[in-house]
Structures are given as C-alpha cells and as structure tokens.
C-alpha atoms as a PDB file:
ATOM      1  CA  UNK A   1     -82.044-299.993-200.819  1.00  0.00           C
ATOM      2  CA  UNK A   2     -84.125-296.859-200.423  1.00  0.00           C
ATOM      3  CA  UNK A   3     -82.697-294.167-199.404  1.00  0.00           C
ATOM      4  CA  UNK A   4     -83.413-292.508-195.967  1.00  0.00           C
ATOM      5  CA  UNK A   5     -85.426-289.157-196.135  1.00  0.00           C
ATOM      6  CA  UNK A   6     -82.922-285.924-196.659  1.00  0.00           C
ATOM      7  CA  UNK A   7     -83.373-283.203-193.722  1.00  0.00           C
ATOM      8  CA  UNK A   8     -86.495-281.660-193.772  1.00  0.00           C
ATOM      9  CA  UNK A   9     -85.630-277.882-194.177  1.00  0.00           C
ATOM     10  CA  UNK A  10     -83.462-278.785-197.024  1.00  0.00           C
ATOM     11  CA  UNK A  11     -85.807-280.948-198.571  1.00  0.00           C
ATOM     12  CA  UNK A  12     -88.020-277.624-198.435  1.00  0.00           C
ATOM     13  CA  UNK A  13     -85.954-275.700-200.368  1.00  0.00           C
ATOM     14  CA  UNK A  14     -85.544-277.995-202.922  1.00  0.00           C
ATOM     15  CA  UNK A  15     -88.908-278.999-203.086  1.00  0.00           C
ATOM     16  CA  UNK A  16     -91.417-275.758-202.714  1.00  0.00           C
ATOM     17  CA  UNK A  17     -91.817-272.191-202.831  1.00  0.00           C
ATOM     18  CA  UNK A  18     -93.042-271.655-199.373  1.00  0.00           C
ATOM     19  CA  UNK A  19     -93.988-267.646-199.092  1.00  0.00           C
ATOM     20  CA  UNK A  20     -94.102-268.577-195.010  1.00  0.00           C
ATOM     21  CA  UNK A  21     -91.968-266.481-192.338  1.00  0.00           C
ATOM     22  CA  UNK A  22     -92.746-268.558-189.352  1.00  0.00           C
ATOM     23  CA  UNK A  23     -94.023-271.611-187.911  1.00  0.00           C
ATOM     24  CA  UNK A  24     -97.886-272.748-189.276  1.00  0.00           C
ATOM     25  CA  UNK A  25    -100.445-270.333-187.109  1.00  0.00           C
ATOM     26  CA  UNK A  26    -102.616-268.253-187.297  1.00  0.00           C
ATOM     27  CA  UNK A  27    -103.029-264.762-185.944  1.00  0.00           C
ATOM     28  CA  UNK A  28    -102.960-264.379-182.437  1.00  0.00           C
ATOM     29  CA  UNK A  29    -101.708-267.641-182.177  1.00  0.00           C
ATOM     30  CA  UNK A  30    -104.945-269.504-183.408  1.00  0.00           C
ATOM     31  CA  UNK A  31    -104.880-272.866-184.816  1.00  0.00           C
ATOM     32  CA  UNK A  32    -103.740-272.161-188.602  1.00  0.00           C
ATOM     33  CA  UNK A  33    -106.639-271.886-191.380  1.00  0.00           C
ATOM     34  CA  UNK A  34    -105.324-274.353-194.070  1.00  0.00           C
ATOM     35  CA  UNK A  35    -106.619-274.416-197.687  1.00  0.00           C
ATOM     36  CA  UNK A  36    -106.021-276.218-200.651  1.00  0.00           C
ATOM     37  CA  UNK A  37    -106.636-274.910-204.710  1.00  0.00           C
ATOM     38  CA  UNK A  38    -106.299-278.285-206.187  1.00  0.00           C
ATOM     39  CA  UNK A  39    -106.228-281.782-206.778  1.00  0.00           C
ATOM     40  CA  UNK A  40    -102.390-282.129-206.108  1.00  0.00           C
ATOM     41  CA  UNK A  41    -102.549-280.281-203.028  1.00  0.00           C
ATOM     42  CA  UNK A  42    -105.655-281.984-201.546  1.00  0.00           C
ATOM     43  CA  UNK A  43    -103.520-285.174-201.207  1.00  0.00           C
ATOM     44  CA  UNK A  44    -101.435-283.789-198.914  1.00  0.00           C
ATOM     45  CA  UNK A  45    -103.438-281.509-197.014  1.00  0.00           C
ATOM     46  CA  UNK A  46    -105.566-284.365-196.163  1.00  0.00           C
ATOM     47  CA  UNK A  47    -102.683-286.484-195.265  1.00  0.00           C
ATOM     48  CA  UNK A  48    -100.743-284.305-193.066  1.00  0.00           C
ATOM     49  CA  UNK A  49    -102.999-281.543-191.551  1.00  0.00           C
ATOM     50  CA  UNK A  50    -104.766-281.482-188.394  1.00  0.00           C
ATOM     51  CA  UNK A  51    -108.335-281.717-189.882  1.00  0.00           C
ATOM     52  CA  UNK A  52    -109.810-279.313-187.743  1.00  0.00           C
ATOM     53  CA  UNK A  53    -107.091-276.818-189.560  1.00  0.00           C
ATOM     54  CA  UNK A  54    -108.991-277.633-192.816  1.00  0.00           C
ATOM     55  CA  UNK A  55    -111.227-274.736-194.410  1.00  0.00           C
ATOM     56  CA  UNK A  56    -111.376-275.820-197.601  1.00  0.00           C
ATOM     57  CA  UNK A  57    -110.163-277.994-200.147  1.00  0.00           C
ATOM     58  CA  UNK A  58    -110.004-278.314-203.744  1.00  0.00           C
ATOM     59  CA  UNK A  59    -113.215-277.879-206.326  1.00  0.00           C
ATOM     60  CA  UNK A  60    -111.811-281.403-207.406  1.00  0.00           C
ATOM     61  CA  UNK A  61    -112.514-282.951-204.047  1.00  0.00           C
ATOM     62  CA  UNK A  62    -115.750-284.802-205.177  1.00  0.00           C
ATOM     63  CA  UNK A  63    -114.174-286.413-208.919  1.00  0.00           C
ATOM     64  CA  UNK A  64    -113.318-289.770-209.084  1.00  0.00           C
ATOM     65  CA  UNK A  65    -109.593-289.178-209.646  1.00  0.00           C
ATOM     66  CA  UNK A  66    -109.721-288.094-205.712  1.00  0.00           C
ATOM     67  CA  UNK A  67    -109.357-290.039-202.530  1.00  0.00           C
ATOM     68  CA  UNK A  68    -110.840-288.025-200.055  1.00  0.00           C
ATOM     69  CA  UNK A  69    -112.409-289.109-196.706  1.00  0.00           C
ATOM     70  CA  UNK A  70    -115.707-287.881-196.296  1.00  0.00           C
ATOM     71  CA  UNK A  71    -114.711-285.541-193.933  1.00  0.00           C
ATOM     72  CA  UNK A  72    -112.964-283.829-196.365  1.00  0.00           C
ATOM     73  CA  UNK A  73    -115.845-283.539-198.790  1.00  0.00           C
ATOM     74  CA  UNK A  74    -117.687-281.586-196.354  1.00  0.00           C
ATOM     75  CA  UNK A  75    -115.369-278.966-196.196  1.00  0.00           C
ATOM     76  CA  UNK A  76    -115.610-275.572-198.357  1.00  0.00           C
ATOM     77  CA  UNK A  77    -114.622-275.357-202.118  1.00  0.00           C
ATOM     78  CA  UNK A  78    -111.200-273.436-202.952  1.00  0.00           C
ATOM     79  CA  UNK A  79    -109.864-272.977-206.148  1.00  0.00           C
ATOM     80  CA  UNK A  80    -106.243-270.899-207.177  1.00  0.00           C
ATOM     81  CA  UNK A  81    -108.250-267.118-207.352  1.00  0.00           C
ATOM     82  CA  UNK A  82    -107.149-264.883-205.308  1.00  0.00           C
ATOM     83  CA  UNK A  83    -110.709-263.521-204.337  1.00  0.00           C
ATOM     84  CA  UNK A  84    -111.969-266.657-203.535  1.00  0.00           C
ATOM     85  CA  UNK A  85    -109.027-267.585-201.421  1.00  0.00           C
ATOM     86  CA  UNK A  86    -108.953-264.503-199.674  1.00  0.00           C
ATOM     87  CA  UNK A  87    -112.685-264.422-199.027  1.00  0.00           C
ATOM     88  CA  UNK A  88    -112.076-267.915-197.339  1.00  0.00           C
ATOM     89  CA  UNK A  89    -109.700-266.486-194.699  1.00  0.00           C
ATOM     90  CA  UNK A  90    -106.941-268.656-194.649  1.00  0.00           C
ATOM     91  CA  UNK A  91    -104.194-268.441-193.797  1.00  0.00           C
ATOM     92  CA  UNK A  92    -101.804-270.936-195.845  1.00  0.00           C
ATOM     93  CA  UNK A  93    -103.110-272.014-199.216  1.00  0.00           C
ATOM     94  CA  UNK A  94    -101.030-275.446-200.475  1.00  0.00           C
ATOM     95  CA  UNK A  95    -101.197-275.416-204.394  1.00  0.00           C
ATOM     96  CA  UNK A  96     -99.981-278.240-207.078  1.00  0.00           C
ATOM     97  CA  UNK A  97     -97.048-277.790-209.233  1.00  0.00           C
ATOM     98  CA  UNK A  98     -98.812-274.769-211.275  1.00  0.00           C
ATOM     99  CA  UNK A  99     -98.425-272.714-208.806  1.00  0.00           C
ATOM    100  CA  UNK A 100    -100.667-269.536-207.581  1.00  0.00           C
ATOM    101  CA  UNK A 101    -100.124-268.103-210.842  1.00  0.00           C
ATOM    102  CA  UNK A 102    -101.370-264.631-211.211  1.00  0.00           C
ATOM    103  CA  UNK A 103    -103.289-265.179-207.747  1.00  0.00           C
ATOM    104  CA  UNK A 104     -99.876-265.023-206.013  1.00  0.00           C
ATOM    105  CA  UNK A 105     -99.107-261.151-205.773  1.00  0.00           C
ATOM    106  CA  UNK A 106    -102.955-260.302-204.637  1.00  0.00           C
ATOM    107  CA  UNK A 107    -102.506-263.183-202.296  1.00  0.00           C
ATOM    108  CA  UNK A 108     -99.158-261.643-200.772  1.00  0.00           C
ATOM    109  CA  UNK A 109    -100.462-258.735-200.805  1.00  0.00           C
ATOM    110  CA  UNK A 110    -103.030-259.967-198.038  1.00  0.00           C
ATOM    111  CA  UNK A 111    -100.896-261.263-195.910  1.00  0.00           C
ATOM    112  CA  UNK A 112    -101.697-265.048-196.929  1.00  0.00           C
ATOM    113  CA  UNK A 113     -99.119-267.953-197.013  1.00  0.00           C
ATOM    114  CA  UNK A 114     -98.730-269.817-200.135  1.00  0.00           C
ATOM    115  CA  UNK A 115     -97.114-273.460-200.812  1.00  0.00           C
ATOM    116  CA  UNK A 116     -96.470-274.807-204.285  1.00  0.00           C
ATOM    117  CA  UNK A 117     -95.230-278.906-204.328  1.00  0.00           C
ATOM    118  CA  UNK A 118     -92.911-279.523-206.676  1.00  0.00           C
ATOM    119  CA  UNK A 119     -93.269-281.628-210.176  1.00  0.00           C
ATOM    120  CA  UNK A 120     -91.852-284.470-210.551  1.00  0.00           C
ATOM    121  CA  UNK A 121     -92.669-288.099-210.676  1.00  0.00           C
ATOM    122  CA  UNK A 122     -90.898-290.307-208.288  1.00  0.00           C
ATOM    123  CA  UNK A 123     -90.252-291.421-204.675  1.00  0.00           C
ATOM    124  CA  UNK A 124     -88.215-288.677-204.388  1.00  0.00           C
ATOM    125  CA  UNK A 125     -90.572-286.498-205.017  1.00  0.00           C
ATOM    126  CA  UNK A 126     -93.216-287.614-202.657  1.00  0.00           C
ATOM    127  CA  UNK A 127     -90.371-287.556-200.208  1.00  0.00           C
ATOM    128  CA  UNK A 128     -90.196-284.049-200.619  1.00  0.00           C
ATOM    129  CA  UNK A 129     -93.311-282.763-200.863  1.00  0.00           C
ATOM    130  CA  UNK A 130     -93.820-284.333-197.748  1.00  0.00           C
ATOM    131  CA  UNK A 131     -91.432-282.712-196.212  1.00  0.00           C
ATOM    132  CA  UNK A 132     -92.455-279.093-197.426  1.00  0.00           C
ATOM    133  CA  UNK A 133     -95.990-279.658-196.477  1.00  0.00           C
ATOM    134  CA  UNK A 134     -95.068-280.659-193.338  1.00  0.00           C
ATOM    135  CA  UNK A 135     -92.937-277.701-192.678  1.00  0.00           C
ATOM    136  CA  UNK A 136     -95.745-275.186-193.652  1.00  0.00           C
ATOM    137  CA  UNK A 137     -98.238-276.883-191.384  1.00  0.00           C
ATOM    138  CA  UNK A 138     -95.588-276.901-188.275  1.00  0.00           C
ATOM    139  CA  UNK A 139     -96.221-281.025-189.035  1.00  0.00           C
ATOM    140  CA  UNK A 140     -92.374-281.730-189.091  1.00  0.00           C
ATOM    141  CA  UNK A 141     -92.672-284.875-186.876  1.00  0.00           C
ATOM    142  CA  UNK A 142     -95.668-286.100-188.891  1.00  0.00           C
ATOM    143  CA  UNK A 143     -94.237-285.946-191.896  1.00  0.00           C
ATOM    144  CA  UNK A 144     -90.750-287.416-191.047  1.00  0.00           C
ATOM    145  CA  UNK A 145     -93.118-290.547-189.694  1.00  0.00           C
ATOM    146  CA  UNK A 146     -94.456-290.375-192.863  1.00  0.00           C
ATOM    147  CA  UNK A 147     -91.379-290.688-195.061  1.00  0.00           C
ATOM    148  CA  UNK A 148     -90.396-293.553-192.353  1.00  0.00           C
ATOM    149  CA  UNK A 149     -93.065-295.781-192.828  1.00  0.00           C
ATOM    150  CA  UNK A 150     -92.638-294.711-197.197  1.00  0.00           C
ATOM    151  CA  UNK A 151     -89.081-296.374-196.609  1.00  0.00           C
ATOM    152  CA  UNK A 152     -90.012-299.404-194.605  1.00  0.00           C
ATOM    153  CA  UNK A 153     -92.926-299.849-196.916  1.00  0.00           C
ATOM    154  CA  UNK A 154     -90.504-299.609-200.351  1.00  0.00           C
ATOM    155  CA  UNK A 155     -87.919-302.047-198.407  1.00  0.00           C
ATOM    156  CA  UNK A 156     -90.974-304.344-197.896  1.00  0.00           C
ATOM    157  CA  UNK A 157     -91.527-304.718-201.781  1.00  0.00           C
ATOM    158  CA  UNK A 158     -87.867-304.965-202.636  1.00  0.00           C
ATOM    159  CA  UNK A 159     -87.922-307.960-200.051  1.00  0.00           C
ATOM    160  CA  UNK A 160     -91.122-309.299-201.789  1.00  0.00           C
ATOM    161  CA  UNK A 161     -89.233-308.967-205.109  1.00  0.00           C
ATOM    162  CA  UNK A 162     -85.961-310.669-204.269  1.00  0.00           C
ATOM    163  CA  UNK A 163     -88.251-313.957-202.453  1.00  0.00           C
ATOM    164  CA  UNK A 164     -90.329-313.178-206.474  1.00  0.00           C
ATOM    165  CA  UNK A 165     -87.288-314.493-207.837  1.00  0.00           C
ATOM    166  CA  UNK A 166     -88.078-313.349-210.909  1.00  0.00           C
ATOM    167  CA  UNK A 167     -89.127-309.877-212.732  1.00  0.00           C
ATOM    168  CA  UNK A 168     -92.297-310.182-214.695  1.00  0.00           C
ATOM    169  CA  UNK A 169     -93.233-307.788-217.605  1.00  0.00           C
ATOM    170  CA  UNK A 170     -96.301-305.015-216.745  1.00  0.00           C
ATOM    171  CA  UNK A 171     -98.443-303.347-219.094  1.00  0.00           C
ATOM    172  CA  UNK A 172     -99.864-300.417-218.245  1.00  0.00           C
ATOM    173  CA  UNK A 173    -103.231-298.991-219.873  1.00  0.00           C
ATOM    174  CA  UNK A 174    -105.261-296.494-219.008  1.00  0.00           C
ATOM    175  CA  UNK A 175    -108.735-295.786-220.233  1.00  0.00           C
ATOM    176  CA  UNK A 176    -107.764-293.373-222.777  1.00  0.00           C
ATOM    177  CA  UNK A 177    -105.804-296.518-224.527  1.00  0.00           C
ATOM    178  CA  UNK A 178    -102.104-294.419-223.863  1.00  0.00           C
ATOM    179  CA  UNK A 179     -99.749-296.217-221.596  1.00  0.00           C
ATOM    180  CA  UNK A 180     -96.713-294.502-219.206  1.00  0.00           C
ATOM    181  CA  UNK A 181     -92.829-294.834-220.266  1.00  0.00           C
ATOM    182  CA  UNK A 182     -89.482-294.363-218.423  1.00  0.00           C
ATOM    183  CA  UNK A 183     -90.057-291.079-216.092  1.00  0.00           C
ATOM    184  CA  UNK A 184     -93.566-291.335-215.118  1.00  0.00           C
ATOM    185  CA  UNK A 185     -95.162-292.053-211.558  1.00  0.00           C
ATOM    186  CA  UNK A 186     -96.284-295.576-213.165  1.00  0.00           C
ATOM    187  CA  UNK A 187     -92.595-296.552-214.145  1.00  0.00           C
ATOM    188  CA  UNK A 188     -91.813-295.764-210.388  1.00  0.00           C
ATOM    189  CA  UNK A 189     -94.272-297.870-208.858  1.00  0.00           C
ATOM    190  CA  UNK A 190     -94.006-300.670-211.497  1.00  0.00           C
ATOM    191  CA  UNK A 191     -90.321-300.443-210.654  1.00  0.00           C
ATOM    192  CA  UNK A 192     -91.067-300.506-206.484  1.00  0.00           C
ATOM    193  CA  UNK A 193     -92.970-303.564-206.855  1.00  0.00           C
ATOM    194  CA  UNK A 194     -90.594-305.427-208.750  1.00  0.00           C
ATOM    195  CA  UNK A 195     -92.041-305.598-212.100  1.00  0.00           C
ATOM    196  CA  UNK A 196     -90.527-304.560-215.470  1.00  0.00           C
ATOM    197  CA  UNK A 197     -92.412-301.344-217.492  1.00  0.00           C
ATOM    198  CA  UNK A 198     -93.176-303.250-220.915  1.00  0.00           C
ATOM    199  CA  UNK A 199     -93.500-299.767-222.321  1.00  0.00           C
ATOM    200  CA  UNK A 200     -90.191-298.472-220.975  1.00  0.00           C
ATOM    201  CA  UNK A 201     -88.910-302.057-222.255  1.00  0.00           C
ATOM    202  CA  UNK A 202     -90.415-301.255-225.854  1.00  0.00           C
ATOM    203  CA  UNK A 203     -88.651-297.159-226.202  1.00  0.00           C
ATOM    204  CA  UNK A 204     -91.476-295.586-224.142  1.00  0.00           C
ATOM    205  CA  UNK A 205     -90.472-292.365-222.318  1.00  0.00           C
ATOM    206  CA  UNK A 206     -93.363-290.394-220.585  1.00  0.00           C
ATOM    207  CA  UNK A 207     -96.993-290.673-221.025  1.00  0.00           C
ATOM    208  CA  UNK A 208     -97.419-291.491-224.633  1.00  0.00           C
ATOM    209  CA  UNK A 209    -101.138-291.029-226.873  1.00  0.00           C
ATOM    210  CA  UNK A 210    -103.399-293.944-227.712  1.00  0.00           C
ATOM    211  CA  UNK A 211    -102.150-295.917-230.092  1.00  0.00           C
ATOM    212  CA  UNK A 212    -103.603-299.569-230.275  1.00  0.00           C
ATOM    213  CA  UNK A 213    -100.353-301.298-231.748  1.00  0.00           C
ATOM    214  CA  UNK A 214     -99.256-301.162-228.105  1.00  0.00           C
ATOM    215  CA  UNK A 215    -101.647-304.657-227.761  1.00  0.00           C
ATOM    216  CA  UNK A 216     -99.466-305.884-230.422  1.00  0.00           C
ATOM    217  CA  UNK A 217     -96.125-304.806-229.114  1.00  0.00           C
ATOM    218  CA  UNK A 218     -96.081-306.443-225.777  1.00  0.00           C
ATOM    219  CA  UNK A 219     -96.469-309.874-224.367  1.00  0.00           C
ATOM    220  CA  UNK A 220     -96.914-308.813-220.394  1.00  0.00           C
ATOM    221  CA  UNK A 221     -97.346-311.101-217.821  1.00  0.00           C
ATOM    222  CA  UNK A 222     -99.932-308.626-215.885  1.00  0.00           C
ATOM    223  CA  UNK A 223    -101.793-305.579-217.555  1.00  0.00           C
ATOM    224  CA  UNK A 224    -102.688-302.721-215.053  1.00  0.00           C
ATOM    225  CA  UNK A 225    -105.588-300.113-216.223  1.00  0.00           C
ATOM    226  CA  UNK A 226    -106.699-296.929-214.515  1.00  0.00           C
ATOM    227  CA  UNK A 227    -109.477-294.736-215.020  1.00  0.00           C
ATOM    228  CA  UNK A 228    -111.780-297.669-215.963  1.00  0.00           C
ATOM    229  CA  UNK A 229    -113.984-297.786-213.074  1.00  0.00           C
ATOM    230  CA  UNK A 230    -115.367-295.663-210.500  1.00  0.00           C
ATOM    231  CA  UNK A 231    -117.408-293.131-211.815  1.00  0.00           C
ATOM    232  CA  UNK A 232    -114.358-291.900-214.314  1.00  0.00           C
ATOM    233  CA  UNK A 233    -115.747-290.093-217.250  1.00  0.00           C
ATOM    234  CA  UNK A 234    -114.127-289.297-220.767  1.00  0.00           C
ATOM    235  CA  UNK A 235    -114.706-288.346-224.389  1.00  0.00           C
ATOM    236  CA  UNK A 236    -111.739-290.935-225.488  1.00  0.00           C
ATOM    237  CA  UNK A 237    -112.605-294.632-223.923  1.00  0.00           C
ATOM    238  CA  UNK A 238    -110.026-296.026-226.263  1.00  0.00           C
ATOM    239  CA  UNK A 239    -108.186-298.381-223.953  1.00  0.00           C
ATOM    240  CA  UNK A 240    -111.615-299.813-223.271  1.00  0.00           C
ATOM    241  CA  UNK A 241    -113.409-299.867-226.414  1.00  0.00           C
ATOM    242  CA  UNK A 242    -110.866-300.632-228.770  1.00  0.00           C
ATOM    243  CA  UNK A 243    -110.289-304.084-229.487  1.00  0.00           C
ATOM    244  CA  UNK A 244    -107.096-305.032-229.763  1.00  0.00           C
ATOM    245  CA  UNK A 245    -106.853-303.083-226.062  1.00  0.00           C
ATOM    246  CA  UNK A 246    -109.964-305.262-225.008  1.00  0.00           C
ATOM    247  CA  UNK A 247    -108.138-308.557-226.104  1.00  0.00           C
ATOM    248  CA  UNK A 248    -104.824-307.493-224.214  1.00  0.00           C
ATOM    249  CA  UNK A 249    -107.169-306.979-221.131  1.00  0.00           C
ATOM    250  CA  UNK A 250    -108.524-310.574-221.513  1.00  0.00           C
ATOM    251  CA  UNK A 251    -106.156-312.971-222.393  1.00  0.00           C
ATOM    252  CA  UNK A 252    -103.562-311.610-219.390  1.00  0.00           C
ATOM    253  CA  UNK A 253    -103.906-311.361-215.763  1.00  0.00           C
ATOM    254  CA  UNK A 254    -104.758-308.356-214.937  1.00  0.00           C
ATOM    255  CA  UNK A 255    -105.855-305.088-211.937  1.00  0.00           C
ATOM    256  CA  UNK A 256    -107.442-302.312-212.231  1.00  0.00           C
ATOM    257  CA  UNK A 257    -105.520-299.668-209.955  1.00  0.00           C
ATOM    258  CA  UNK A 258    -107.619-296.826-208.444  1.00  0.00           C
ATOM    259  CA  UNK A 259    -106.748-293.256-210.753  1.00  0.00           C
ATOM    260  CA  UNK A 260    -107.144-291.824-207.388  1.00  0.00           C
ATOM    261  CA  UNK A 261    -104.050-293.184-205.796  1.00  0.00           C
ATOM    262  CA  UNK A 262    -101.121-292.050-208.814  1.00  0.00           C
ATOM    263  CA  UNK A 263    -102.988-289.023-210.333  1.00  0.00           C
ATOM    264  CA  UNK A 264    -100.343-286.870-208.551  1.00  0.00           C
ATOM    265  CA  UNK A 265     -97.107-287.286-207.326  1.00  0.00           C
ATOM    266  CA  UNK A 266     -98.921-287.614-203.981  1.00  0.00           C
ATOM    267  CA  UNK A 267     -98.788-290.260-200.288  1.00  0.00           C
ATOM    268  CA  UNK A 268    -100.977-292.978-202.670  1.00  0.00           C
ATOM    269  CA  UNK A 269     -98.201-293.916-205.047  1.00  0.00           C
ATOM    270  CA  UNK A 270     -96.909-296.344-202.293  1.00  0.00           C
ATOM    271  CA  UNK A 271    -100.276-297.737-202.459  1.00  0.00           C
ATOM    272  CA  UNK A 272    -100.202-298.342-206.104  1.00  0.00           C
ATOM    273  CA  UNK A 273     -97.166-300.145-205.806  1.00  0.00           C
ATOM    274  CA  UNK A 274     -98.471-302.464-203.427  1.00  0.00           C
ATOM    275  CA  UNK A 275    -101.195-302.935-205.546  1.00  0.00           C
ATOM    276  CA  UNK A 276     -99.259-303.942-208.015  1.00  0.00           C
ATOM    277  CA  UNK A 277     -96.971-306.218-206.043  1.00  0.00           C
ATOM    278  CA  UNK A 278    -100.164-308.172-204.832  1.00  0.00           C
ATOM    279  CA  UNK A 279    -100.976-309.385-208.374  1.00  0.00           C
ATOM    280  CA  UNK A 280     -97.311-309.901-209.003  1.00  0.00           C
ATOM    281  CA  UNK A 281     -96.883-312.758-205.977  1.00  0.00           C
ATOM    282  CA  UNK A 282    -100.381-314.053-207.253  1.00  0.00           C
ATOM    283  CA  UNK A 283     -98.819-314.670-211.140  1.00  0.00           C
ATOM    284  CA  UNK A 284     -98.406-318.781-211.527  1.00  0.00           C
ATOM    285  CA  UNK A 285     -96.358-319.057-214.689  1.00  0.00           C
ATOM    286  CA  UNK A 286     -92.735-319.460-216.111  1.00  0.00           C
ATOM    287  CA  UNK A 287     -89.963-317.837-215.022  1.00  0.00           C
ATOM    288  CA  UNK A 288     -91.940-317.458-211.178  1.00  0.00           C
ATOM    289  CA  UNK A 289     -89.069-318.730-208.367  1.00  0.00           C
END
C-alpha cells in the first residue's frame, strides 16, 4: 500500500529551500502576492493557492505542455529575473527545481520570499512538493487534503490492478520517438496503474534518445504517446514520422496522454496514471483475469 503523507514541516525540509520566516502574508497583514517563474511551479501554484493571491504566473502558462485554467492565463507573465520579479511586487515567488539562480541574492535582498520544489520523479515527490507549497502559502490543510485524496486515489488503482488480474506490458513513446526507463515520472505512473514499463523491462533507465529499434524490441500490450497532439510543436517528430514508430502505434492498442499532466513532477501525474489504468481495464486479450 501507499504510504501515508510524512508531516508537513518535515516534508518541507526535505523537499524545498523555502527563504520564508513566517506564515504566507503580505505586509501589513494583506492577502500574500504569490508568483510563479516557471512551468514546474505553475502546477502548483494553481493547485494550491487562493487565486485571488495569484499575480503572475509563468511565461510558459500559454504552451501546450501546460494545464492551466483560464483564469490563470489571464494573470501577469513572471519569469526567474530578479527585476522582473521584483517589479511585480510579490511577495513569494515558487520556482521549479532550477532554482532562482543568480536572481536569488537580488531577490533577498528585497525582502521577497522564494520557494524552489524539489527534483525528483515519483509519488514521493509530488507528496512533498505539496507539502512545501502548501507551507509557503499558509495552505497546510489544503495540501494535507491533497496528499489524502493522492493516497486514496493510488489505493484505488492498486485495487483496480489486483481485480486486473494480470500485469500487461506498456510502451511508452513520445513524439520525439525516445521512450522513459526505470526512474522517470512515466515508470511511476505506469507502475500506479498496474502496468509493466516495457522499456524498464528491456534495460531502460531514464529518458533515453530516439532510437527506432525500440518498435522492434517490444511486443506491448498498450503503447502510450505524449506530445502528439494539442498544439505541441518540435524540430524532431520522430516517434510520429518514423515508421517503424508509426507501425508500433497501429497494430497495438493504444492513448495518447496529455504532455501537460507528467511534464513535471507536479498534482497531474495521478491523472496520468488513471489514464493509463482506463485503457488497461479496456485491454481484451490473453493473460486478462
């Protein structure tokens, strides 16, 4: 089973650096000005702040690989320099895994709170970047809700797997034609649906380059692609011009699984999994219980 969320201060420490001395507000006691500098952080501002608390979010707000409410596209643009952020007035500014960078002393220097999630790419790490971005925005309760209804939704697709009866093999290829190993956010949710990484299976470890043998080395019962549809845009289409890729694509069952929700280590990763359990309990074919 899942395990329960870990106290939320701790989880903060663990998870962040958090250059906050008190509770999320503003001066004099006004509601706190929240900003976020990228795509990472947007995730969470949007799923755990108060959006009248909202200034502005990320310059990545409008691309594809985001799932923000419209609300949240009408905000301001913020992005990790320090005179744009101060010129904003906020008062917390939530930043990805990169951190502030060279934004953070000037930043400091004015007075202005900064929160960097951690990297990683699991449960666990949702967990606790939940957790530290509900600290900084005085959103405790919200966030342990959160990480509540993560838990009962992870227990739901274990149950789902165990009534499965049976473990099928998942491809995963995104439009670039690479796929994602043991270690990666799409091993985790493959995992939390109850399917089997064929990459991981075949020596994968991380994200790995195009390479079009991959049609060749697996025999999947579902493919999952990313990054085909909505209004994604690259130089390297591989996994969808190529052949071989296009073959794997149409002789298996297969979903195409919204970038947006796993492009981070952010609250739509659950979603991804669920995703992926749908097609999973609608697979007719041997070895299904």
């Amino acid at each position: 089973m899942w395990s329960a969320m870990p106290p939320l201060a701790a989880a903060c420490i663990s998870a962040c650096v958090w250059t906050a001395s008190a509770a999320a507000q503003g001066e004099g006691g006004a509601p706190m000005r929240v900003a976020s500098a990228d795509l990472c952080a947007d995730a969470w501002v949007i799923e755990l702040a108060e959006p009248e608390t909202v200034i502005a979010l990320s310059w990545q707000v409008d691309a594809p690989m985001s799932a923000a409410p419209d609300w949240a596209r009408e905000r301001l643009r913020a992005w990790p320099d320090a005179e744009r952020l101060i010129a904003l007035d906020a008062d917390l500014v939530v930043f990805g895994p990169g951190g502030p960078g060279r934004a953070r002393p000037v930043l400091d220097t004015a007075g202005i709170e900064t929160l960097t999630l951690q990297w990683g790419e699991d449960f666990g790490t949702i967990r606790a970047n939940a957790a530290a971005t509900g600290l900084a925005l005085d959103q405790v309760r919200q966030a342990d809700n959160w990480s509540r209804q993560l838990d009962a939704r992870l227990a739901a697709l274990e149950a789902r797997a165990a009534l499965r009866g049976w473990s099928p093999s998942v491809f995963y290829l995104s439009v670039t034609g690479g796929t994602a190993g043991a270690g990666t956010l799409i091993d985790a949710a493959i995992e939390a649906a109850g399917g089997r990484n064929a990459a991981s299976e075949a020596g994968a470890v991380g994200w790995t380059q195009s390479d079009a043998e991959w049609a060749l080395r697996v025999e999947p019962d579902l493919v999952v692609t990313s990054y085909f549809t909505a209004g994604y845009r690259t130089a390297n289409n591989t996994g969808q011009r190529h052949s071989a890729f296009r073959r794997l694509v149409d002789t298996h069952a297969s979903i195409e699984v919204p970038g947006a929700l796993w492009s981070c280590a952010g609250p739509g990763l659950i979603e991804a999994a669920e995703q992926i359990a749908d097609a999973l309990d609608a697979l007719v074919g041997e070895g299904e219980g």
